[in-house]
C-alpha atoms as a PDB file:
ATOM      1  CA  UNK A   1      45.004  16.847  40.296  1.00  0.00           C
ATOM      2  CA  UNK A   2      43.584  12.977  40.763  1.00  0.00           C
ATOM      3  CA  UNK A   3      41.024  14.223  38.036  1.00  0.00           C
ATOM      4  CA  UNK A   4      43.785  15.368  35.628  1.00  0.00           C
ATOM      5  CA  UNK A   5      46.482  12.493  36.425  1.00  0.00           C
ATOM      6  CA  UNK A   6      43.160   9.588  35.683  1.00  0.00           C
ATOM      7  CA  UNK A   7      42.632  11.707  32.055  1.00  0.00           C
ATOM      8  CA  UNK A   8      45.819  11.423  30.994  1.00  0.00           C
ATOM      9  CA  UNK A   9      46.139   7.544  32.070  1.00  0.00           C
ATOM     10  CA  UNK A  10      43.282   6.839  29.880  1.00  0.00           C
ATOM     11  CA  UNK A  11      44.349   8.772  27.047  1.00  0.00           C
ATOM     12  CA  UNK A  12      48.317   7.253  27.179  1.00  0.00           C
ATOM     13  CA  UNK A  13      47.044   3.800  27.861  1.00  0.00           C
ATOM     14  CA  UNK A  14      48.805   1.278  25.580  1.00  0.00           C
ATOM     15  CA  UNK A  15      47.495  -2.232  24.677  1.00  0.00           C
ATOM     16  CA  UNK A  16      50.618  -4.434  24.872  1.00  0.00           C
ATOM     17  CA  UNK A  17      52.287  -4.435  21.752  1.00  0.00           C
ATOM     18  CA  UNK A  18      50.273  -1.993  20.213  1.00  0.00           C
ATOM     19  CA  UNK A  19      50.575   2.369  19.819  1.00  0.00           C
ATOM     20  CA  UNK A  20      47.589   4.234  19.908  1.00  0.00           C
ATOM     21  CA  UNK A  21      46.994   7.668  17.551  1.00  0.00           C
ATOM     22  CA  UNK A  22      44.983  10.469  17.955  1.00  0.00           C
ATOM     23  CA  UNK A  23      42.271  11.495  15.527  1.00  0.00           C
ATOM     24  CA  UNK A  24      40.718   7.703  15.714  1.00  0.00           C
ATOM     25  CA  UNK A  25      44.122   6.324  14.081  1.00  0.00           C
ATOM     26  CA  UNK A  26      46.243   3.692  15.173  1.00  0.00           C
ATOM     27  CA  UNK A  27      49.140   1.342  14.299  1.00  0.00           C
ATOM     28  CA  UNK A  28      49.613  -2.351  16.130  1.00  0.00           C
ATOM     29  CA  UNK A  29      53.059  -3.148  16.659  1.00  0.00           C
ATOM     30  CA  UNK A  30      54.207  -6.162  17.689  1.00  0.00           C
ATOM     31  CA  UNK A  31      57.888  -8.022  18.255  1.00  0.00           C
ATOM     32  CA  UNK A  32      58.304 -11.147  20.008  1.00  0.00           C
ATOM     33  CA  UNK A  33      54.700 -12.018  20.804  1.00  0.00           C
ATOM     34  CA  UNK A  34      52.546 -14.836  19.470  1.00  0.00           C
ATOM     35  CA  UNK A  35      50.030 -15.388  16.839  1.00  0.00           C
ATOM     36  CA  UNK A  36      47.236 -15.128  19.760  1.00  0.00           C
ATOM     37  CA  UNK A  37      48.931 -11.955  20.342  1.00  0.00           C
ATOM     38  CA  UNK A  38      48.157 -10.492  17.162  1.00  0.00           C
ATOM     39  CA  UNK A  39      44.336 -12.199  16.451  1.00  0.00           C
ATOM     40  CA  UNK A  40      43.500 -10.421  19.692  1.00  0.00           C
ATOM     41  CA  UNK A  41      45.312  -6.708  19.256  1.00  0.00           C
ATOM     42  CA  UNK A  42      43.485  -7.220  15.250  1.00  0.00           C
ATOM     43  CA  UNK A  43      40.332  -7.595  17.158  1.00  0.00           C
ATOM     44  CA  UNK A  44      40.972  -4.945  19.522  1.00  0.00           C
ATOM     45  CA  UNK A  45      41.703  -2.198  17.129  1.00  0.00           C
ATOM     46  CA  UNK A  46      40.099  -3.036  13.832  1.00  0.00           C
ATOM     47  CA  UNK A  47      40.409   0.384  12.289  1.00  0.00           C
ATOM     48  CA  UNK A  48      44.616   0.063  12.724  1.00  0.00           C
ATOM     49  CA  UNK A  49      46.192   1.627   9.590  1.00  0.00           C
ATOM     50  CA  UNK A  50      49.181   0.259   9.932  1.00  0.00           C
ATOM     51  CA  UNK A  51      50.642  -3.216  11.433  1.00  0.00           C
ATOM     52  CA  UNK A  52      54.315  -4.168  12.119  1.00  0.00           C
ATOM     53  CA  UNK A  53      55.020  -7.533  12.996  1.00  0.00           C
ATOM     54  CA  UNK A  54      59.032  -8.215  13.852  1.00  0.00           C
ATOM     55  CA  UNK A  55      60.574 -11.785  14.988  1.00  0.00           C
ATOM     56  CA  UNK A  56      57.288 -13.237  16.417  1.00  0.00           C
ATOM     57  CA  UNK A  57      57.890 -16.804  15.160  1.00  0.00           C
ATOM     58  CA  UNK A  58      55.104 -16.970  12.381  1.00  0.00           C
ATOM     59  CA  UNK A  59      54.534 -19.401   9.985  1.00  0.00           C
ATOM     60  CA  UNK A  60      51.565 -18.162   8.689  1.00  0.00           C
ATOM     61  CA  UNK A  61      49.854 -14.305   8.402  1.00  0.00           C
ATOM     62  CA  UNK A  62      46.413 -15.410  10.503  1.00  0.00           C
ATOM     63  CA  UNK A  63      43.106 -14.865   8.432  1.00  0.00           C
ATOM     64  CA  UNK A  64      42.177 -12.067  11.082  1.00  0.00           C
ATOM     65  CA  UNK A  65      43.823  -9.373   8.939  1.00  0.00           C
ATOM     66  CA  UNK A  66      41.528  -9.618   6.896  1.00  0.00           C
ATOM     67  CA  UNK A  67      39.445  -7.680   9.105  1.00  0.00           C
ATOM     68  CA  UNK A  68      41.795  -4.720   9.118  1.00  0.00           C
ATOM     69  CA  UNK A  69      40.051  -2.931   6.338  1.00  0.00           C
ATOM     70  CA  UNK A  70      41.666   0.881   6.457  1.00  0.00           C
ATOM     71  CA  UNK A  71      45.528  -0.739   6.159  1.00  0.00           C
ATOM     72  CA  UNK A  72      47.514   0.970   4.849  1.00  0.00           C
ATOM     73  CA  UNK A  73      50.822  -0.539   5.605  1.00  0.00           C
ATOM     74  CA  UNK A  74      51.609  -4.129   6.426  1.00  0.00           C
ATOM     75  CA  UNK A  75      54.928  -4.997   7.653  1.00  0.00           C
ATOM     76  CA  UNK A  76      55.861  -8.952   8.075  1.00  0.00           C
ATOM     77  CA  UNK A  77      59.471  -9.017   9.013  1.00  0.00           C
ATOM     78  CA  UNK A  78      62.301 -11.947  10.238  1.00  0.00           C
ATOM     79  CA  UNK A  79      59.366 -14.539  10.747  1.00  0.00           C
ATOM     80  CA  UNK A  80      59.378 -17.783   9.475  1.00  0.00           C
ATOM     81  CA  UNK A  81      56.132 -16.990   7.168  1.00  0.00           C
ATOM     82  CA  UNK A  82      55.532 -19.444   4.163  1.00  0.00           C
ATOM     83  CA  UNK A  83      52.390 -18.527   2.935  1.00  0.00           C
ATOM     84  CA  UNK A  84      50.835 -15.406   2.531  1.00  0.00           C
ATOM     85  CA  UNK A  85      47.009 -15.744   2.485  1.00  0.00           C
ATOM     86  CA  UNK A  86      44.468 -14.212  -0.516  1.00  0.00           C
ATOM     87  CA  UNK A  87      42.595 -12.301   2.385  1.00  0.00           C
ATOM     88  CA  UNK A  88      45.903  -9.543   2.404  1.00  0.00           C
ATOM     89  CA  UNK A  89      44.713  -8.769  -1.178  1.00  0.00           C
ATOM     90  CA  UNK A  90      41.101  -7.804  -0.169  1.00  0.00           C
ATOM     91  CA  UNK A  91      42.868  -5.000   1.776  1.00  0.00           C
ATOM     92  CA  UNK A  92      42.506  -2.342  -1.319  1.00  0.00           C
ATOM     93  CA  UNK A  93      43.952   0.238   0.806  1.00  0.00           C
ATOM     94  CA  UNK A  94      46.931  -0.976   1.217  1.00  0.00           C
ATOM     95  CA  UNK A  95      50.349   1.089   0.268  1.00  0.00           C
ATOM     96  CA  UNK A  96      53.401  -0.548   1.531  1.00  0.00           C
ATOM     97  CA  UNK A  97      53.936  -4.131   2.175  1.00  0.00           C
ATOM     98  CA  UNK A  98      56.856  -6.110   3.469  1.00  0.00           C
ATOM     99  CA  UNK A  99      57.489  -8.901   3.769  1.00  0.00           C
ATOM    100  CA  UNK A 100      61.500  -9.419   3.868  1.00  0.00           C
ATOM    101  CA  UNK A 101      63.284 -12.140   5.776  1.00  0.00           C
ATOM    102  CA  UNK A 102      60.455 -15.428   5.926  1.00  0.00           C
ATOM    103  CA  UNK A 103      60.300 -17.952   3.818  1.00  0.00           C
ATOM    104  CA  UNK A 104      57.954 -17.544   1.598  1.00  0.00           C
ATOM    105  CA  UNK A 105      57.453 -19.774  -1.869  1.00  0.00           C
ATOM    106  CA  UNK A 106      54.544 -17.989  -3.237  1.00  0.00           C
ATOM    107  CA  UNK A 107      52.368 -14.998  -3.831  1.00  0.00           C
ATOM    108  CA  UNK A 108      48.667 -15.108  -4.267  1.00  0.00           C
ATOM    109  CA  UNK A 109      47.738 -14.349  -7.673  1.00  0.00           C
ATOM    110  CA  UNK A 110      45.519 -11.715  -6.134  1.00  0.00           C
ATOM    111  CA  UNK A 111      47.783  -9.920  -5.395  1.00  0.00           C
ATOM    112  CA  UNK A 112      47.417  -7.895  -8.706  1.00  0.00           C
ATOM    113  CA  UNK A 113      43.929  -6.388  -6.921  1.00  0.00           C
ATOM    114  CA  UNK A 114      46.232  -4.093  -4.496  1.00  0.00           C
ATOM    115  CA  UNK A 115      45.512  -1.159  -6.805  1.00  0.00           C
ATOM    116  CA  UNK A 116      46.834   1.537  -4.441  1.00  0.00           C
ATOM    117  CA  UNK A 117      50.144  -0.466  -3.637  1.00  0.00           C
ATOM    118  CA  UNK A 118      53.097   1.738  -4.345  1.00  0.00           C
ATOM    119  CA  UNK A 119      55.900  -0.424  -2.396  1.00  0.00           C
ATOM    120  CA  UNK A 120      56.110  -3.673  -1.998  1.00  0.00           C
ATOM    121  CA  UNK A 121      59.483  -5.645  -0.843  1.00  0.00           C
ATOM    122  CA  UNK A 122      60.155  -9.124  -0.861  1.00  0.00           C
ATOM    123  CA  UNK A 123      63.908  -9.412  -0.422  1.00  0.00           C
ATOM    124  CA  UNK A 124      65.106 -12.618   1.722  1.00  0.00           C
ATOM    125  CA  UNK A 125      62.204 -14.821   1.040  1.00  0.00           C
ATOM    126  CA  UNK A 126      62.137 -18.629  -1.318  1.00  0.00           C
ATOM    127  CA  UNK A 127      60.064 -16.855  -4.429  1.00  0.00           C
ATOM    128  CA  UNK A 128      60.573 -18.690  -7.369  1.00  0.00           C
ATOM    129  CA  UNK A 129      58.205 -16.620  -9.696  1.00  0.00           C
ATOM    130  CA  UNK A 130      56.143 -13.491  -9.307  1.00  0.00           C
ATOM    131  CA  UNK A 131      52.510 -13.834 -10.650  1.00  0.00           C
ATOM    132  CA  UNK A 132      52.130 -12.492 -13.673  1.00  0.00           C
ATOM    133  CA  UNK A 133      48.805  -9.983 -11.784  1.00  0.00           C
ATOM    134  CA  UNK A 134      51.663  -8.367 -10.314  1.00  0.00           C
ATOM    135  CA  UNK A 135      52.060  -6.333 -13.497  1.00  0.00           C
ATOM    136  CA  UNK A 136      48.126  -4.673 -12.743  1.00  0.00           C
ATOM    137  CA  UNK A 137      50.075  -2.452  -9.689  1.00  0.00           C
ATOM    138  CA  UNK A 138      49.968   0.178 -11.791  1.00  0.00           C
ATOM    139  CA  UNK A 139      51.156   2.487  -8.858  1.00  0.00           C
ATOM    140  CA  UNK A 140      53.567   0.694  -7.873  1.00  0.00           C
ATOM    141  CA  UNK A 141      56.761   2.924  -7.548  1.00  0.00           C
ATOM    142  CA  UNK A 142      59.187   0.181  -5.717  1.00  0.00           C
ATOM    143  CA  UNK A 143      59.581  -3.358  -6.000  1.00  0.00           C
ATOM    144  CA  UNK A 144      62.813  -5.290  -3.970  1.00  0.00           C
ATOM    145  CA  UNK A 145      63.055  -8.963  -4.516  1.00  0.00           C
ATOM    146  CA  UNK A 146      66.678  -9.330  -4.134  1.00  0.00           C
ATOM    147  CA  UNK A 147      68.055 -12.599  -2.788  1.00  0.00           C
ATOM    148  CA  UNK A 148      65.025 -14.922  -3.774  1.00  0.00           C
ATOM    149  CA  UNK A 149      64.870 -18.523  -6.217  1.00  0.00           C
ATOM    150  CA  UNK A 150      63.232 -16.500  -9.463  1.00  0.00           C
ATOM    151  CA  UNK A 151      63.820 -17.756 -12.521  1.00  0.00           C
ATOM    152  CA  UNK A 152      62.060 -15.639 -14.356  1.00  0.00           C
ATOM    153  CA  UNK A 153      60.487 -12.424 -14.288  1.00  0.00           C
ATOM    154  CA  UNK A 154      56.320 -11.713 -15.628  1.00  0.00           C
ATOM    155  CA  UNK A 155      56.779 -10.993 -19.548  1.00  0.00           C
ATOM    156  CA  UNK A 156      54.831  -8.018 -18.873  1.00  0.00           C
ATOM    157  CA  UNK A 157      56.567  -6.248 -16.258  1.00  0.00           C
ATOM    158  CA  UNK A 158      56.979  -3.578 -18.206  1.00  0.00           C
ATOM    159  CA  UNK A 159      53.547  -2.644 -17.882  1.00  0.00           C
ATOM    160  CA  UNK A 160      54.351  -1.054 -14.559  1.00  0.00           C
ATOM    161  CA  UNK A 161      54.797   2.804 -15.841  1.00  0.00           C
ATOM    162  CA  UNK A 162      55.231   4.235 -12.392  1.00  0.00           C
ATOM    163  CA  UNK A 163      57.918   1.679 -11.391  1.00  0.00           C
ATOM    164  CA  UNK A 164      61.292   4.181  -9.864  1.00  0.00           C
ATOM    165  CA  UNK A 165      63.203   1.816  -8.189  1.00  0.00           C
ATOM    166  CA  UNK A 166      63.440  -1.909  -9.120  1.00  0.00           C
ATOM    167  CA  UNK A 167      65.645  -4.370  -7.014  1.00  0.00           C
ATOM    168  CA  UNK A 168      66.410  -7.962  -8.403  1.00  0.00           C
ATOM    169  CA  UNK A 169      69.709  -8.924  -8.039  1.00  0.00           C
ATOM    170  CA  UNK A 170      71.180 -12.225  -5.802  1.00  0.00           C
ATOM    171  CA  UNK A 171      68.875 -14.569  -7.776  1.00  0.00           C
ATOM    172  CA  UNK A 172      68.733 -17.441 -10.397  1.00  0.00           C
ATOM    173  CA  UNK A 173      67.570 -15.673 -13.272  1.00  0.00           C
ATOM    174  CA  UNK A 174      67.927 -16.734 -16.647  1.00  0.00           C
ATOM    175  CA  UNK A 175      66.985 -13.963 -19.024  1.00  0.00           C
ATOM    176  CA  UNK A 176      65.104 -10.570 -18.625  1.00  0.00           C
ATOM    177  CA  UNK A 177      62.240  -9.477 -20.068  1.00  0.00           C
ATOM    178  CA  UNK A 178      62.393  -7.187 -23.421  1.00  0.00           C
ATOM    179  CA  UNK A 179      59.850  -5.448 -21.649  1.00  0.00           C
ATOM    180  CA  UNK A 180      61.690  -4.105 -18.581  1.00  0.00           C
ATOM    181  CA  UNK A 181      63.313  -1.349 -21.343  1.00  0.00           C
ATOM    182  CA  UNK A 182      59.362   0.155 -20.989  1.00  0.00           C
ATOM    183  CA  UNK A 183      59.840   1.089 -17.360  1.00  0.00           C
ATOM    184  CA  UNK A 184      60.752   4.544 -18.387  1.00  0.00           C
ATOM    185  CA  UNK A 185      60.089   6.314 -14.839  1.00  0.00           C
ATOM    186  CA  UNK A 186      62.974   4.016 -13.858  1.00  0.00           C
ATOM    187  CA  UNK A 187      65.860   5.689 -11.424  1.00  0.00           C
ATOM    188  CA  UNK A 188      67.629   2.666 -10.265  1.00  0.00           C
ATOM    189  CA  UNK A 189      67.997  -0.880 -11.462  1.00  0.00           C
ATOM    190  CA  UNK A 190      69.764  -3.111  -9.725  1.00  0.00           C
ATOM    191  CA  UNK A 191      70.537  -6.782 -11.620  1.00  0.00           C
ATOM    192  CA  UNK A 192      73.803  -7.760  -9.861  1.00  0.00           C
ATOM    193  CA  UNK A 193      73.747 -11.492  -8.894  1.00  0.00           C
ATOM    194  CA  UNK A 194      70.855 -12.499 -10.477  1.00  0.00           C
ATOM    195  CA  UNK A 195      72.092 -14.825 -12.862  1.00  0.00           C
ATOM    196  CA  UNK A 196      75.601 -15.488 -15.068  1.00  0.00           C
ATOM    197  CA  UNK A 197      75.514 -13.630 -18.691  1.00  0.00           C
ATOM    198  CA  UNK A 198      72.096 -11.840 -17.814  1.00  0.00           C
ATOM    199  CA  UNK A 199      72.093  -9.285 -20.968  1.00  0.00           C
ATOM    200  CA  UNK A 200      70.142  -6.319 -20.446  1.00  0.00           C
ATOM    201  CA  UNK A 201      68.100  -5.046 -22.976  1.00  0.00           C
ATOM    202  CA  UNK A 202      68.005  -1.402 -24.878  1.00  0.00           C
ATOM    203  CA  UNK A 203      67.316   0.590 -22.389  1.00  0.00           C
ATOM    204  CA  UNK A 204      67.737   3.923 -24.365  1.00  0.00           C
ATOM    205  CA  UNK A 205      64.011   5.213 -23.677  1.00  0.00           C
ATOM    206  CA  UNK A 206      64.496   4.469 -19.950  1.00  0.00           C
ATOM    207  CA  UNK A 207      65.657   8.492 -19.657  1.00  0.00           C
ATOM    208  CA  UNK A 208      65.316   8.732 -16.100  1.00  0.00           C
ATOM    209  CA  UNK A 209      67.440   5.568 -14.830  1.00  0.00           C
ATOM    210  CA  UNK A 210      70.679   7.009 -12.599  1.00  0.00           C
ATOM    211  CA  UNK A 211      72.036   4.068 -11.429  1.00  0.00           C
ATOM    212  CA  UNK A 212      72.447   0.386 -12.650  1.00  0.00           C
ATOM    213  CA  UNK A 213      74.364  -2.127 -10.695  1.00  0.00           C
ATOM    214  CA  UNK A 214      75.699  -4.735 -12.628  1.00  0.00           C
ATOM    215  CA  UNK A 215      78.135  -7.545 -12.312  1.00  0.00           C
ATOM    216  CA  UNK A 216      80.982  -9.101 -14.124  1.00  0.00           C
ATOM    217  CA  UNK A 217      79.299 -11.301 -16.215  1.00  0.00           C
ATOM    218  CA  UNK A 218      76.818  -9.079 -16.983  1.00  0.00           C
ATOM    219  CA  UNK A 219      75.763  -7.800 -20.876  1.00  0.00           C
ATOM    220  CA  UNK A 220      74.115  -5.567 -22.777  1.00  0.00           C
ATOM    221  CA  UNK A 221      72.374  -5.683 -25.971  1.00  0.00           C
ATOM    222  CA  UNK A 222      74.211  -5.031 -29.034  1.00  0.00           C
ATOM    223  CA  UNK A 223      71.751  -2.132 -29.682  1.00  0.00           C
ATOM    224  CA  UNK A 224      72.323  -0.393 -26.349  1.00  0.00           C
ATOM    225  CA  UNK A 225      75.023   1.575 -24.869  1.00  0.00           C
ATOM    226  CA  UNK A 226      74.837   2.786 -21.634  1.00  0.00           C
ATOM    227  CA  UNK A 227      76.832   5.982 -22.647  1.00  0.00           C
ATOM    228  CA  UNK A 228      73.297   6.397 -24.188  1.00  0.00           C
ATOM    229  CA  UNK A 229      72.407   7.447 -21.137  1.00  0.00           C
ATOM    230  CA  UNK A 230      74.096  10.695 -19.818  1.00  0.00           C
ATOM    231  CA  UNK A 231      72.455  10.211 -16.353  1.00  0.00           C
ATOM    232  CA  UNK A 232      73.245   6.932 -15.662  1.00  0.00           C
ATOM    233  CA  UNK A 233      76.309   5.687 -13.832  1.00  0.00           C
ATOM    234  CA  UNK A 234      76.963   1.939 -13.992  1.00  0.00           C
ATOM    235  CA  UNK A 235      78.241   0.373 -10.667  1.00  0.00           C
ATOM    236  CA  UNK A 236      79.806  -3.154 -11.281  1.00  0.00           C
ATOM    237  CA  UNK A 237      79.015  -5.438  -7.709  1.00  0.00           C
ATOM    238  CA  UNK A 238      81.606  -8.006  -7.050  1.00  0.00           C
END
């Protein structure tokens, strides 16, 4: 029974602030710790797939990551995080990143090398622009930047095919790109906020988009009607 009882202690045991999988996976999960916290639990499970990191007080993402070279999902939430380092954007197996709630000014322009990214969520953050590599995440099937600076969106946004879901209302923007009307996969599009007498462009090849919130002051090309569109169901936001 002492036998069986010291097994099973060694096979639950749980680093603080982190979960151990079976089958050689494992995910490092950490709220309210500190940055030492995380550079050791990085070290202590390099082959972690997946890392969640909730109200720890960050400024900064430390360099360590880096070293987590299976991730697959990076989660930076409610920290104080202004800078996200180009090291994130050597980790090519990377699907999901967030990074809501910091306050973050900028993106590393290599951030267009994340090839296998097909979420990535900004909302809550200081962004004024998006790099224009962003365009290159050609799997890329969500993107949330609601309630950021932007001014402006990459010209070539359009240029993500795959993109389902695309969030970027509460912001400062100032026109849209002609080229969001080639995100044809699109199901939702949501503009509200973003900017007083936004007009949204002909959207009549964009066969697949359901829902697009709007707001008042919002309007549409004279070449587009969104009765066009016998899918799509325009929600007005206050």
């Amino acid at each position: 029974m002492k036998k069986l009882l010291s097994v099973f202690l060694m096979v639950s045991m749980v680093f603080v602030g982190t979960e151990m999988f079976a089958q050689g996976k494992s995910k490092i999960k950490i709220s309210n710790g500190s940055a030492k916290d995380l550079v050791q639990q990085i070290k202590d499970n390099p082959n972690a797939e997946e890392l969640y990191l909730f109200r720890n007080g960050l400024d900064s993402i430390p360099e360590e990551v880096g070293m987590l070279k299976n991730l697959k999902e990076l989660t930076v939430s409610s920290n104080r995080v202004t800078y996200v380092p180009p090291v994130i954007c050597t980790l090519t197996n990377l699907e999901k990143i967030s990074l809501k709630n910091n306050n973050i000014k900028q993106l590393p322009a290599e951030i267009g090398n994340l090839k296998n990214l097909t979420e990535l969520d900004l909302d809550g953050n200081e962004l004024e622009e998006l790099p224009e590599s962003i365009c290159n995440l050609e799997n890329l099937t969500y993107l949330s930047v609601t309630n950021n600076k932007l001014y402006h969106l990459p010209q070539n946004i359009g240029n993500l095919q795959n993109l389902q879901f695309l969030y970027i209302g509460r912001n400062s923007l100032q026109e849209l790109p002609a080229s969001i009307a080639n995100l044809t996969e699109l199901v939702e599009l949501n503009i509200a906020g973003s900017g007083r007498m936004l007009v949204v462009p002909n959207m009549g090849n964009c066969h697949n988009l359901e829902t697009l919130f709007i707001d008042s002051s919002t309007l549409f090309d004279e070449s587009f009607s969104p009765r066009s569109l016998p899918r799509l169901e325009v929600r007005v936001l206050p």
